[in-house]
Each structure stands twice: as C-alpha cells, then as structure tokens.
C-alpha atoms as a PDB file:
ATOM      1  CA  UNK A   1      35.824 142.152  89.448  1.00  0.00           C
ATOM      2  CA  UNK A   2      37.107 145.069  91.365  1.00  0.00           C
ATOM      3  CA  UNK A   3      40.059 147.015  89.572  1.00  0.00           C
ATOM      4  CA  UNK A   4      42.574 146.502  93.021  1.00  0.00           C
ATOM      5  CA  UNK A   5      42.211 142.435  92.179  1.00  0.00           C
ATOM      6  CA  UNK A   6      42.335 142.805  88.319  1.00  0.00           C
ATOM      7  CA  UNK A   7      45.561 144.990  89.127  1.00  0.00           C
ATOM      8  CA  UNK A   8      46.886 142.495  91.136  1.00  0.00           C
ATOM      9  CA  UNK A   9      45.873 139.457  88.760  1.00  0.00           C
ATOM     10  CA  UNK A  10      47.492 141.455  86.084  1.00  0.00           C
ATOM     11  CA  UNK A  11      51.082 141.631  87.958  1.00  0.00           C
ATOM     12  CA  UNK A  12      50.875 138.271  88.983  1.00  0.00           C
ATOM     13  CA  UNK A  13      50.680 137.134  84.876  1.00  0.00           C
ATOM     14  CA  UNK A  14      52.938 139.693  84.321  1.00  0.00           C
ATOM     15  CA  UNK A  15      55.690 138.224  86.794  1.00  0.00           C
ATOM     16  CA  UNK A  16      55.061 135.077  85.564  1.00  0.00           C
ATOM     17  CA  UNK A  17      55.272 135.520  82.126  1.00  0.00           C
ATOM     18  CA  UNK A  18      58.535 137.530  82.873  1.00  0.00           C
ATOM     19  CA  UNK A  19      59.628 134.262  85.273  1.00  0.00           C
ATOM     20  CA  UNK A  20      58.852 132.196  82.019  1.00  0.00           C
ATOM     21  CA  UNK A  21      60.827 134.602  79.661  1.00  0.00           C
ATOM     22  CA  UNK A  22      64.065 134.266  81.816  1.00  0.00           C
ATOM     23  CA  UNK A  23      64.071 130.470  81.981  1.00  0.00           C
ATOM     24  CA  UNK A  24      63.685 129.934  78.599  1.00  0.00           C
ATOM     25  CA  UNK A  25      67.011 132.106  78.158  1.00  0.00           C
ATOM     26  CA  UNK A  26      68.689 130.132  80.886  1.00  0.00           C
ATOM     27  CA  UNK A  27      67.604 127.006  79.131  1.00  0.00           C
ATOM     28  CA  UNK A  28      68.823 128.352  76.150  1.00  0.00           C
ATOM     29  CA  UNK A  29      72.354 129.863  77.274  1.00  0.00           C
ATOM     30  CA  UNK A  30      72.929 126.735  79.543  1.00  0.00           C
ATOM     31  CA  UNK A  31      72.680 124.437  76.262  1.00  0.00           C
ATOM     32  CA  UNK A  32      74.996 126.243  74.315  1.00  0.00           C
ATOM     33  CA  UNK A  33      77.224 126.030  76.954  1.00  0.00           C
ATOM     34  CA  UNK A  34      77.228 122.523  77.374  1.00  0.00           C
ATOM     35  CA  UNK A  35      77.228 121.909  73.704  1.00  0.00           C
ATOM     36  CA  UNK A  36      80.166 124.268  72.709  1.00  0.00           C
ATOM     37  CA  UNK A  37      82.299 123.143  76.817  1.00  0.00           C
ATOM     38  CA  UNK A  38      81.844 119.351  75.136  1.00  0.00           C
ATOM     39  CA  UNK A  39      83.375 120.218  71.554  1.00  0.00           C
ATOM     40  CA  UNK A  40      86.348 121.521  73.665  1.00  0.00           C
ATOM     41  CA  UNK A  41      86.739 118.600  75.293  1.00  0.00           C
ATOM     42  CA  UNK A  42      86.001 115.661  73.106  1.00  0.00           C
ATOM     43  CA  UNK A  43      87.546 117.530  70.140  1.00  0.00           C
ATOM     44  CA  UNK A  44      90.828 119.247  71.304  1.00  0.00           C
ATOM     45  CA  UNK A  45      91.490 118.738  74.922  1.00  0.00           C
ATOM     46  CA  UNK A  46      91.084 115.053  75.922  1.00  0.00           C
ATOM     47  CA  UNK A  47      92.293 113.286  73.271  1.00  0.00           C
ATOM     48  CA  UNK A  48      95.447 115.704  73.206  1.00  0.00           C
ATOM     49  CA  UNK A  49      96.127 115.330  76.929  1.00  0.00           C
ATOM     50  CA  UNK A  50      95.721 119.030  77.559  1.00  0.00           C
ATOM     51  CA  UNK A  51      94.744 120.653  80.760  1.00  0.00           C
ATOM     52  CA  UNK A  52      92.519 123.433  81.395  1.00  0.00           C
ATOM     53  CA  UNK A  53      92.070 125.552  85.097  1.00  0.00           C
ATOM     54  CA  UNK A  54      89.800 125.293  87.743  1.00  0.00           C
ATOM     55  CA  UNK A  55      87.993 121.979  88.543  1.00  0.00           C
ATOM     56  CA  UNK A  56      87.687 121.129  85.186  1.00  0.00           C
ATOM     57  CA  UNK A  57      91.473 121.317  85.021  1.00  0.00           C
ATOM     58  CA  UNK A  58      91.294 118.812  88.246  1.00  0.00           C
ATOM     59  CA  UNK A  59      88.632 116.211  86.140  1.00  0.00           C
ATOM     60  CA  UNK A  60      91.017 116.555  83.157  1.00  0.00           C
ATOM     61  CA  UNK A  61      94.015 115.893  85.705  1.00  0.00           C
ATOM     62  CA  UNK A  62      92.614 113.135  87.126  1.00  0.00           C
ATOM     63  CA  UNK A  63      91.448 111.305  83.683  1.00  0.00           C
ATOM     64  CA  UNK A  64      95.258 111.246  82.864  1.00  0.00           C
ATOM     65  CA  UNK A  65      96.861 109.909  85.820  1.00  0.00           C
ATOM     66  CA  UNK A  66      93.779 107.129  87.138  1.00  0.00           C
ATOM     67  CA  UNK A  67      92.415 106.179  83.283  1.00  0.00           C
ATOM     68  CA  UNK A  68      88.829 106.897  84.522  1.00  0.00           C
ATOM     69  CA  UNK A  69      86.080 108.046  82.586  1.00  0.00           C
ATOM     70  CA  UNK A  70      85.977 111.715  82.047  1.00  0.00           C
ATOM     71  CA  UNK A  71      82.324 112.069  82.387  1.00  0.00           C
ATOM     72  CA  UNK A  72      82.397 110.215  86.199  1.00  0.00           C
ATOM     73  CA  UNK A  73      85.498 113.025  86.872  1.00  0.00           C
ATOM     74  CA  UNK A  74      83.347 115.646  86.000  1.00  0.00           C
ATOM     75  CA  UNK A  75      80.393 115.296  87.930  1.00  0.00           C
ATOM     76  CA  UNK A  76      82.328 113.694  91.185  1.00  0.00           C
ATOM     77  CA  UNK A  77      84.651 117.185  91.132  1.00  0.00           C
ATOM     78  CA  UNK A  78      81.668 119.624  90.737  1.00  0.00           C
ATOM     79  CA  UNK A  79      79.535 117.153  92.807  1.00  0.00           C
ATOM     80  CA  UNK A  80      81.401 119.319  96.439  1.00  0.00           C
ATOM     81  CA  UNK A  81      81.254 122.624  94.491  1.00  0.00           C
ATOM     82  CA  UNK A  82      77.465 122.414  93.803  1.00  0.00           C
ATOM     83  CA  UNK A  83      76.548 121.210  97.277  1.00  0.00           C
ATOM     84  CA  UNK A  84      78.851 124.659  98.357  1.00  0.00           C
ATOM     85  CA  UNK A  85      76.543 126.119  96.106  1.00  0.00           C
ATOM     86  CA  UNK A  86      73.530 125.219  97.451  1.00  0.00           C
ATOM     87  CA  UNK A  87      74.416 126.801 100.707  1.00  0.00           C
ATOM     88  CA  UNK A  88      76.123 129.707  99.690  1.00  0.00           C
ATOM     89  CA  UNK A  89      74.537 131.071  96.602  1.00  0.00           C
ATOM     90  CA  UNK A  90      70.923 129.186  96.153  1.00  0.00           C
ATOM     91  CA  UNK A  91      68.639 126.338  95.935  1.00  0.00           C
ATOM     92  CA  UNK A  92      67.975 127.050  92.155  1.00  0.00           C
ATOM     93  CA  UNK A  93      71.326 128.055  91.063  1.00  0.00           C
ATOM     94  CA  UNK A  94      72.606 124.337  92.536  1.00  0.00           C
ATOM     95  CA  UNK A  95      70.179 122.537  90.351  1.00  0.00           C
ATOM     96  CA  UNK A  96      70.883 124.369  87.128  1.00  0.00           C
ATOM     97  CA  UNK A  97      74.236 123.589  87.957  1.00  0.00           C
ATOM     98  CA  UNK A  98      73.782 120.179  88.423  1.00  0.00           C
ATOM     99  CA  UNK A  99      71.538 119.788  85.547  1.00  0.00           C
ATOM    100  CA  UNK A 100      74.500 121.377  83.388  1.00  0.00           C
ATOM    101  CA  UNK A 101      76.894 119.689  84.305  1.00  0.00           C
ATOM    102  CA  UNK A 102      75.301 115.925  84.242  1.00  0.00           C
ATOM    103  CA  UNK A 103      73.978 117.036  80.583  1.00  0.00           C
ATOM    104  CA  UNK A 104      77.854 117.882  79.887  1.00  0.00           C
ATOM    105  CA  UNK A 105      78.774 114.138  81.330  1.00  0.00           C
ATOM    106  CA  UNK A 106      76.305 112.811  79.061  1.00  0.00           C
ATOM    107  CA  UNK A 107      77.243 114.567  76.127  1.00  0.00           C
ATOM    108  CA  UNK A 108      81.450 113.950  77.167  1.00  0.00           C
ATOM    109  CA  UNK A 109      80.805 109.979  77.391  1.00  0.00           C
ATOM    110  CA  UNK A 110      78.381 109.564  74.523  1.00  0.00           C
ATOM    111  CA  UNK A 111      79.700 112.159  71.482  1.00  0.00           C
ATOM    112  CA  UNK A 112      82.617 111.399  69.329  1.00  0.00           C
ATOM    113  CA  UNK A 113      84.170 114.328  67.598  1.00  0.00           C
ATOM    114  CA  UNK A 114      86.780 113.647  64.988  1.00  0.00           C
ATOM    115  CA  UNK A 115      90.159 115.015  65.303  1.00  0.00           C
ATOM    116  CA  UNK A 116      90.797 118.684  63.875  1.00  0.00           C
ATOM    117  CA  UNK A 117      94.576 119.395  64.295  1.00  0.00           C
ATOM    118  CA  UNK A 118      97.629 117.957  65.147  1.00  0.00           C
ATOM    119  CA  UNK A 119      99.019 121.659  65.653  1.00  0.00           C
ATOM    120  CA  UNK A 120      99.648 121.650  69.101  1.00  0.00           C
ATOM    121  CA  UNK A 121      99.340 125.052  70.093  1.00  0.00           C
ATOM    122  CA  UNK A 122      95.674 125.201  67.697  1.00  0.00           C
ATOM    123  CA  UNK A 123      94.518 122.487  70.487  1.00  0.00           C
ATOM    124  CA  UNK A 124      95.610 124.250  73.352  1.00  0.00           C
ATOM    125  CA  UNK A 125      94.075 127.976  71.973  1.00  0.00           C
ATOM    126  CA  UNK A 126      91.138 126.164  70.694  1.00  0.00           C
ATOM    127  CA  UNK A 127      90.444 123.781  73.253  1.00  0.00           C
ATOM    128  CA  UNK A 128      90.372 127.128  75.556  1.00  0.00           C
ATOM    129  CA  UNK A 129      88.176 128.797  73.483  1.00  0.00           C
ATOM    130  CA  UNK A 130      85.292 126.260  73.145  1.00  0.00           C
ATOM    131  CA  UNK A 131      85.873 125.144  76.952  1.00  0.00           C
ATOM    132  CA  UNK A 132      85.598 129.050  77.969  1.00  0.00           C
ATOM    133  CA  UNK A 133      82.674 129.686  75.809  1.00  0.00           C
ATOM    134  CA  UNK A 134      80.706 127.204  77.117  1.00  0.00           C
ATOM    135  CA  UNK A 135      81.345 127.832  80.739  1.00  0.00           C
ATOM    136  CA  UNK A 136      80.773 131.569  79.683  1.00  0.00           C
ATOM    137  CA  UNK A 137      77.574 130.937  78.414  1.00  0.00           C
ATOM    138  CA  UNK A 138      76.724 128.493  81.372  1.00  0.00           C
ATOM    139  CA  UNK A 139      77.034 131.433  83.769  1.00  0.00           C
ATOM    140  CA  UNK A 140      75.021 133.449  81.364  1.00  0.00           C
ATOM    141  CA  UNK A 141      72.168 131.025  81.841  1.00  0.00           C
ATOM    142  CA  UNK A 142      72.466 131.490  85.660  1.00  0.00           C
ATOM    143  CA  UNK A 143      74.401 127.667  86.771  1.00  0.00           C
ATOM    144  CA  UNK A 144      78.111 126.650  86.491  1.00  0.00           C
ATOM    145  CA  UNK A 145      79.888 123.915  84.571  1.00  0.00           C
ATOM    146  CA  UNK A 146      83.050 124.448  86.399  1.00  0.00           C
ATOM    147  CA  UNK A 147      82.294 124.852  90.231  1.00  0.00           C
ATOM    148  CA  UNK A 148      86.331 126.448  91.103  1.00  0.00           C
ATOM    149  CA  UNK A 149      84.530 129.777  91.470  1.00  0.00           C
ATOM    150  CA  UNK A 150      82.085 128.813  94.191  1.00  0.00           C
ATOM    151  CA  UNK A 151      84.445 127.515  96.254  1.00  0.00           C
ATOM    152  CA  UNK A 152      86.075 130.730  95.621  1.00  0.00           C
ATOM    153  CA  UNK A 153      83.431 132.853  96.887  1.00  0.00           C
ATOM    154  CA  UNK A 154      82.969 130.945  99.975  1.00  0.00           C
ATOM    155  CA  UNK A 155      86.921 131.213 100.516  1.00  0.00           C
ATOM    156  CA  UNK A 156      86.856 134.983 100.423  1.00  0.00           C
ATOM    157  CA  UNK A 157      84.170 135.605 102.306  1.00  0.00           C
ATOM    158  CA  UNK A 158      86.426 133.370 105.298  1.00  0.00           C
ATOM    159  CA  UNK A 159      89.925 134.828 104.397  1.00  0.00           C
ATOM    160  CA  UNK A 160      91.415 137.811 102.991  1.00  0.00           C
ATOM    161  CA  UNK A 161      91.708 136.281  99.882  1.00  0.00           C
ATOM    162  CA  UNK A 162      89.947 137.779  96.900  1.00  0.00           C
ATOM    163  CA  UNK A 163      87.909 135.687  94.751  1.00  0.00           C
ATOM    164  CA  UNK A 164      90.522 136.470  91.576  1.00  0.00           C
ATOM    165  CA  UNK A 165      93.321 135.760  94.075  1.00  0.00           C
ATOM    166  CA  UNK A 166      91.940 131.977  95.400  1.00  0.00           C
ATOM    167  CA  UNK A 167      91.839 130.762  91.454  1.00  0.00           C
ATOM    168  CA  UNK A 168      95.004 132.357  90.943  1.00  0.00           C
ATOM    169  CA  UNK A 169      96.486 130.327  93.510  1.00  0.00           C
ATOM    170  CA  UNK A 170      94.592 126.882  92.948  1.00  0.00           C
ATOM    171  CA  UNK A 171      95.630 127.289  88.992  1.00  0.00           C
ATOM    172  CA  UNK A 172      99.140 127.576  90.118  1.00  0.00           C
ATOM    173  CA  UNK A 173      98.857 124.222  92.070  1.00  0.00           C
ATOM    174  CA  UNK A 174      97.274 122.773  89.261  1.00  0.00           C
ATOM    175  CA  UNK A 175     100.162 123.477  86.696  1.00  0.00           C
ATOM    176  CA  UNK A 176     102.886 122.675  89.252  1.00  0.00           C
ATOM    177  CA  UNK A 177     100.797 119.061  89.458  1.00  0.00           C
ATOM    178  CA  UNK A 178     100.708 118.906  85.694  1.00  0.00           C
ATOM    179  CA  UNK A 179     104.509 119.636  85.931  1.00  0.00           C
ATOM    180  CA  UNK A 180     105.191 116.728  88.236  1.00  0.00           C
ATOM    181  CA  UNK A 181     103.051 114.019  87.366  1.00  0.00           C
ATOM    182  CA  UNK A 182     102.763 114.351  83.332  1.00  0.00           C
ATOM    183  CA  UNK A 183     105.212 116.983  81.962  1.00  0.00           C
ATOM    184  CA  UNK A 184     106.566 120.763  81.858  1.00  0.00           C
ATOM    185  CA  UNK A 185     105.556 120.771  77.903  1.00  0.00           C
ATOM    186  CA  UNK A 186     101.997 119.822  78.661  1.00  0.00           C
ATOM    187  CA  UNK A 187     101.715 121.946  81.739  1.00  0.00           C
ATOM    188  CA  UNK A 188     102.689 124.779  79.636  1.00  0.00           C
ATOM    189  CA  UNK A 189     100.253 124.128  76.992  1.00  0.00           C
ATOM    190  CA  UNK A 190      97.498 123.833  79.562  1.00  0.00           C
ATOM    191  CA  UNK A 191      98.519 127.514  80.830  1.00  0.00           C
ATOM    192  CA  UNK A 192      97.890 128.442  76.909  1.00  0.00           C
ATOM    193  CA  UNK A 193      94.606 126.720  76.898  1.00  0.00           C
ATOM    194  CA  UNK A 194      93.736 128.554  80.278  1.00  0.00           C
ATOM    195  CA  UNK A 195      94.485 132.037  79.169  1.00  0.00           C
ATOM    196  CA  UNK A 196      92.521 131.244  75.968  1.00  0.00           C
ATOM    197  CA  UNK A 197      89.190 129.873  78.270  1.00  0.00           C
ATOM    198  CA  UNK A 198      89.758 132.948  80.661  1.00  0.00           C
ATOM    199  CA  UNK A 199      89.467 135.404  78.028  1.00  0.00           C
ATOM    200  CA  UNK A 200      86.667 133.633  76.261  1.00  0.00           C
ATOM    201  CA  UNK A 201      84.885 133.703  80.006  1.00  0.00           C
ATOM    202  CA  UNK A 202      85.209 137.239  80.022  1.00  0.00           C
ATOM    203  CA  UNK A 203      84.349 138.176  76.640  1.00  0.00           C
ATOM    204  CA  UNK A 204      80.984 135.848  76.763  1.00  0.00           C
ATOM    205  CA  UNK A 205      80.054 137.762  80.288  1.00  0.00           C
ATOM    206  CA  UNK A 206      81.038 141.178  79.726  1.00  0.00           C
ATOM    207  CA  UNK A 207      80.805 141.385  76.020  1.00  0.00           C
ATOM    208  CA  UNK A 208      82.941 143.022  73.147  1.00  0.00           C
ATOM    209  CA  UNK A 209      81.337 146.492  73.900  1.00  0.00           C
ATOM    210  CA  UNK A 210      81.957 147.036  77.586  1.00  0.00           C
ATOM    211  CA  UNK A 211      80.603 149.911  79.641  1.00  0.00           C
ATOM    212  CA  UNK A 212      81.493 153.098  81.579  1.00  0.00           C
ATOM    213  CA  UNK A 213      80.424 154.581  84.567  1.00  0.00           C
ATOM    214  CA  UNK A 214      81.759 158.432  84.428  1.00  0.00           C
ATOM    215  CA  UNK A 215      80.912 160.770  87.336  1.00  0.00           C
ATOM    216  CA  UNK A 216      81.242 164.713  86.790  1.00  0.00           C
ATOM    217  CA  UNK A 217      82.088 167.045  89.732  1.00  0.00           C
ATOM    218  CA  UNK A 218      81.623 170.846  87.793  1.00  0.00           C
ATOM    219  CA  UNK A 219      80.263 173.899  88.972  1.00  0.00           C
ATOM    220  CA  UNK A 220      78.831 173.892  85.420  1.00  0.00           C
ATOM    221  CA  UNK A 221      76.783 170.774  85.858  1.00  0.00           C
ATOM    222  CA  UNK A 222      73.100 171.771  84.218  1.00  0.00           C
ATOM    223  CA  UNK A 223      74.993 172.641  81.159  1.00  0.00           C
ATOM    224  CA  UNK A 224      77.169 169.447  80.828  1.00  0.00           C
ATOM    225  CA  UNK A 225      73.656 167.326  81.856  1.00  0.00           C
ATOM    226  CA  UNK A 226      71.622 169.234  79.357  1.00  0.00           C
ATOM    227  CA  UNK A 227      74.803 168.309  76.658  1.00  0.00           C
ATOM    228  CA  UNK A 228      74.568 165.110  77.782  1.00  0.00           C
ATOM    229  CA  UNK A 229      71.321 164.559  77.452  1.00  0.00           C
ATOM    230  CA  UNK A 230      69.932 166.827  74.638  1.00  0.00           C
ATOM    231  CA  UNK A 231      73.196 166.662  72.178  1.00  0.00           C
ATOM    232  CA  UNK A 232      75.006 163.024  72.971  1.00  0.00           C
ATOM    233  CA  UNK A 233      71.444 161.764  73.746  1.00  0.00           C
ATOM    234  CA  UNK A 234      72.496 159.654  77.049  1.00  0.00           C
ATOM    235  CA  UNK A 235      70.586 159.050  80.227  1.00  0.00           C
ATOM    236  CA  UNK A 236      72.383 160.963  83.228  1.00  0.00           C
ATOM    237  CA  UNK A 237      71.482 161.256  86.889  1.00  0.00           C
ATOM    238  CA  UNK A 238      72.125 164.274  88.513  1.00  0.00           C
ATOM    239  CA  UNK A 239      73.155 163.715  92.781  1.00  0.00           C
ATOM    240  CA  UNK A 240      72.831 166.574  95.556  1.00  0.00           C
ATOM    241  CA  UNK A 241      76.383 166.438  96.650  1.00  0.00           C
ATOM    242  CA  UNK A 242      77.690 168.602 100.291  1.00  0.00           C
ATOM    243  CA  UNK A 243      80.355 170.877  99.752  1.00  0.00           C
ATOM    244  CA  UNK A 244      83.545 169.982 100.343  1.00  0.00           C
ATOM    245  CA  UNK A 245      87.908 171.244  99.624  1.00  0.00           C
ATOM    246  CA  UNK A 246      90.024 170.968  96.509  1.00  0.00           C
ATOM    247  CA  UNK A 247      92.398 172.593  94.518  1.00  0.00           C
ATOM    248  CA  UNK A 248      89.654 175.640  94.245  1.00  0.00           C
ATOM    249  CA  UNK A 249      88.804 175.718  98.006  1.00  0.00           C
ATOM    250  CA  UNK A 250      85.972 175.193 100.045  1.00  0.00           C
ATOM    251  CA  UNK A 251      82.411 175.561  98.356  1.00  0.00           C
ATOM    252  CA  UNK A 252      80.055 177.353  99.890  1.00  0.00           C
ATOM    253  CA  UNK A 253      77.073 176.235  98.217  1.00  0.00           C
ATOM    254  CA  UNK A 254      76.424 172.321  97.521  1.00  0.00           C
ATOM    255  CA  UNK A 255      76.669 171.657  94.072  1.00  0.00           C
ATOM    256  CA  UNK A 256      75.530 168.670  91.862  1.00  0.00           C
ATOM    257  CA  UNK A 257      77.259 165.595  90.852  1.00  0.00           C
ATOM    258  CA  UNK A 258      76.222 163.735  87.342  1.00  0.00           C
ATOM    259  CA  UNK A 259      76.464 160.329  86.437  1.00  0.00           C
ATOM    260  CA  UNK A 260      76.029 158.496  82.911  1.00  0.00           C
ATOM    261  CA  UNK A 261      77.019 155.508  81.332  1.00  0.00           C
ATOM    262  CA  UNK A 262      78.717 154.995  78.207  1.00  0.00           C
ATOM    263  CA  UNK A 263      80.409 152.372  76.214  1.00  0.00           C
ATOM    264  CA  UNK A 264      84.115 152.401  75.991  1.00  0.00           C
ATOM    265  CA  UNK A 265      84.112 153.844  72.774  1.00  0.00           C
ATOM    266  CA  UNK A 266      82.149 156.838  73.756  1.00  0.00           C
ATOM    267  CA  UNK A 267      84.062 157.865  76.493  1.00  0.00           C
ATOM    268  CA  UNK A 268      86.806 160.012  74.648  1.00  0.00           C
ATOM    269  CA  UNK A 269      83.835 162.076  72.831  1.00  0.00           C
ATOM    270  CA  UNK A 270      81.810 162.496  76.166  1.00  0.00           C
ATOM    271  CA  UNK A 271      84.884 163.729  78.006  1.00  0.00           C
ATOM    272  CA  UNK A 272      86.296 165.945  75.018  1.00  0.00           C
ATOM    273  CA  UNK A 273      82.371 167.247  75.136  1.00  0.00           C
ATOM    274  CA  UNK A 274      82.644 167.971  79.289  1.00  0.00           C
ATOM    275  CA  UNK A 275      85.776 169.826  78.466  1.00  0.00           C
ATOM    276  CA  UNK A 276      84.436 172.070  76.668  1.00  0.00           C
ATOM    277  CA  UNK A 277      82.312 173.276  78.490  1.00  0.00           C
ATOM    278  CA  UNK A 278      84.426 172.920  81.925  1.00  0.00           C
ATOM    279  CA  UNK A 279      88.080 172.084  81.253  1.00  0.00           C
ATOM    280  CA  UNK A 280      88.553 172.063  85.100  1.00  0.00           C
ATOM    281  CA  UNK A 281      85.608 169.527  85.254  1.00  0.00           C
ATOM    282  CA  UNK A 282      86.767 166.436  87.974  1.00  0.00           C
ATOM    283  CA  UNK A 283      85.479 163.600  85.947  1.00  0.00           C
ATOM    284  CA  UNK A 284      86.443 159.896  87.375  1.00  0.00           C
ATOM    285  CA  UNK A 285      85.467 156.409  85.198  1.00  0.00           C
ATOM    286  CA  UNK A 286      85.143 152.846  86.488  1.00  0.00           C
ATOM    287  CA  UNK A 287      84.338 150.069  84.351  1.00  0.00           C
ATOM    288  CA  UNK A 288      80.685 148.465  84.284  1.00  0.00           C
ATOM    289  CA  UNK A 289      79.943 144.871  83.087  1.00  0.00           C
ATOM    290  CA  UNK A 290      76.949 144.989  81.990  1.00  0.00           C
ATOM    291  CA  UNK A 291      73.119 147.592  81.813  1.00  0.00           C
ATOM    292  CA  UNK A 292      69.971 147.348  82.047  1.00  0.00           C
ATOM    293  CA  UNK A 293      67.013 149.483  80.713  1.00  0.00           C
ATOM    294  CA  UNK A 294      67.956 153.490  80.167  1.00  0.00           C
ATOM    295  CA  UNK A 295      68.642 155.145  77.109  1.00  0.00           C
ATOM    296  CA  UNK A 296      72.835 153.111  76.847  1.00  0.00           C
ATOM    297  CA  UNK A 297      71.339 150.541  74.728  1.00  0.00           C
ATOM    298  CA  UNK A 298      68.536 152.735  72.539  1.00  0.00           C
ATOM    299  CA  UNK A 299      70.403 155.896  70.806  1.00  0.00           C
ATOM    300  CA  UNK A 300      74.126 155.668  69.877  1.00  0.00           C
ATOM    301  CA  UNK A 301      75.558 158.775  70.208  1.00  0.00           C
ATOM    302  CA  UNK A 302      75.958 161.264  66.970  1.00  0.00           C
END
C-alpha cells in the first residue's frame, strides 16, 4: 500500500471516528435535555397551569384553553418549526429535532412526577429552570425542543427584525393571550418562569465562565505579545494593521494589532498588565460564547 492511500485511509477513520465522537455527545446532550425539559413540565408547569415562552409557551397555552393532550400540542406546534428547519438550517438538524421532541411527547404523556411545591413562585422559578435546561442542553446536542427560534431566524433574515427582537415580540403576544383567556396572575407567573428558562438557556450555552475577545492597538505591541504570551501564558495573534489617525496623529509606519482571548475573570489582570507597559494602549473587548483548541482552556493564568 502506497503511503498517499494509507494517508488518505487514515483521514478517512480519523473523520469518522471524530463523526462518531460528536454524535455520541449529541445523543448524550439531547437526552438530558429531554429528560430534565419533561421534569419541568410534568412536575411544576402543567399541573400548576403555568406558562412558559416560545412555542412551548403556545403547546402549554393551548393544553389550558382546548383540554388536549400536552404531548399531541407539542409535537403539532414544533411539527411547522421543524419543517422551517429543514429548509433553512439542515436536513440533520430537522431530524434531531424531531427525534427530540417526539422522545419529549413520549416521556410528557407516559411519566408521572409527584407534586413538589405548592409555593407558587418555586413552580414558576423552577418550572423555568428545568424547562430552560433542557432546551439548553437540546441545542447543545445540535436539535431544538422548542422550534420559536427557527422561525426566528427565518423572520430576520426577511425583515429588519433581529432574531432577539422577533421572540421578544411573540412572548409579548403570548402573555397578553395568557392575560385574556386565563388570568393576569398566571400570565405574570409565566413571565417569572420565562426569565428563569431564558437565563438557564444562556447559562447551559455560554457557560458560567464566559469569554473575551480583547484587541490591542500599541506601538509597544512585541512587548505586550511577548507578556502575553511568556508571563500570563495566553495564545495571542499578532495582525499587520495600515496606518491610520488618532489622538497621536497619523502613523507613518504600519504597526501591529494583537488579539487574545480570555475569560471574564482575566480580563482586569490582562489589561492592568497592557497598562503597564503602554498606558496609552487602545484596547477594545467583545464578548465570545464559546473556544475551541488554543492555549484559553490549557494554562490558567498565574
């Protein structure tokens, strides 16, 4: 066998095995997340008659007002939102989403979870919190349980609505339903139990750590990249950047612009570090969700 096709054999089993890797942690997220979205429902929402956003907010709606099974609700909402994302997004990401959420009909119709609390405002936190987590960790495994952000995305790419601003809008409907048809106690309660799912969303997707881009403009750039890198022990990339005008005038030479990533509770060291060295460094910082390979995850800094 020549060594071209035992390279190439070699990167095929490679990709593979890496193909292999990543469905097994989809599989895994994706049944967390229907396992922890059905303990928020069974246990604290439904039998409370407490809303949550988005289309599961719709199924939950709907349950109330016709006295149909929850579990048909849920996959005839989603059922528009995963055809949407078929088209939009992928093939693959429709029938993980699919799969999800009939597994999370399934589990809705068949478990029975006793009561925990009577303390409303415990359900409607609670309820959030195990509804959020499990959508969080369904997104994690690459599907959706609750489709409201598909039809988002398709939205904004036809309007000038953002996607944050088209479930912003379709909540508020929601609650101003729940205000009309049920009542302005349980609409409220809902708006508790979305906050709580929100947050829980964003904390399973971006994580407790969090991440920060910083970018350095200095005429002292090898020193703050060799602090950086040598004394903080962080990854940085250093950019050819053309001159241009600021408070110190035009440049004549180009200079260099570095870029690192940090976690948010690096960033007042690394900038009290630049400062030293160049207190009239132009640093700028924009939030990251998440990294990938690098030196971020390997070293903390010291």
């Amino acid at each position: 066998m020549s060594k071209q096709i035992k390279h190439a054999l070699n990167n095929v089993i490679s990709t593979q095995k890496l193909i292999f890797r990543q469905n097994l942690k989809d599989i895994f997220f994706l049944a967390i997340g229907v396992t922890m979205a059905s303990i928020g429902l069974k246990g604290f929402l439904l039998p409370n008659k407490f809303l949550d956003g988005g289309a599961m907010g719709v199924s939950l709606l709907l349950e109330i007002i016709t006295r149909f099974d929850l579990s048909l609700l849920i996959v005839i909402v989603n059922l528009p939102f995963i055809l949407i994302g078929a088209k939009q997004i992928s093939i693959p990401f429709a029938v993980k989403s699919a799969l999800a959420i009939f597994t999370l009909a399934v589990l809705v119709h068949f478990i029975q979870i006793p009561s925990v609390t009577n303390d409303k405002l415990l359900i409607s936190v609670f309820g959030g919190f195990f509804l959020g987590a499990g959508i969080g960790f369904a997104m994690r495994g690459g599907a959706v349980i609750d489709g409201t952000e598909v039809l988002a995305i398709t939205v904004s790419r036809k309007s000038s609505l953002s996607i944050g601003d088209f479930i912003a809008l379709f909540n508020v409907f929601l609650f101003i339903a729940a205000m009309a048809l049920i009542n302005v106690e349980t609409a409220m309660y809902s708006m508790l139990t979305y906050l709580s799912a929100s947050k829980t969303v964003d904390f399973i997707i971006n994580g407790i750590e969090g991440y920060i881009g910083v970018m350095i403009v200095s005429d002292k750039s090898d020193e703050i990249r060799h602090m950086i890198t040598y004394n903080l022990g962080r990854g940085v990339t250093s950019f050819k950047a053309d001159k241009g005008f600021g408070s110190r005038g035009e440049f004549e030479d180009g200079g260099k612009i570095l870029f690192c990533v940090v976690t948010r509770l690096e960033v007042t060291k690394i900038i009290l570090e630049i400062e030293k060295i160049d207190q009239r460094a132009f640093v700028v910082q924009h939030t990251i969700s998440d990294t990938k390979g690098g030196m971020i995850k390997k070293r903390p800094m010291h």
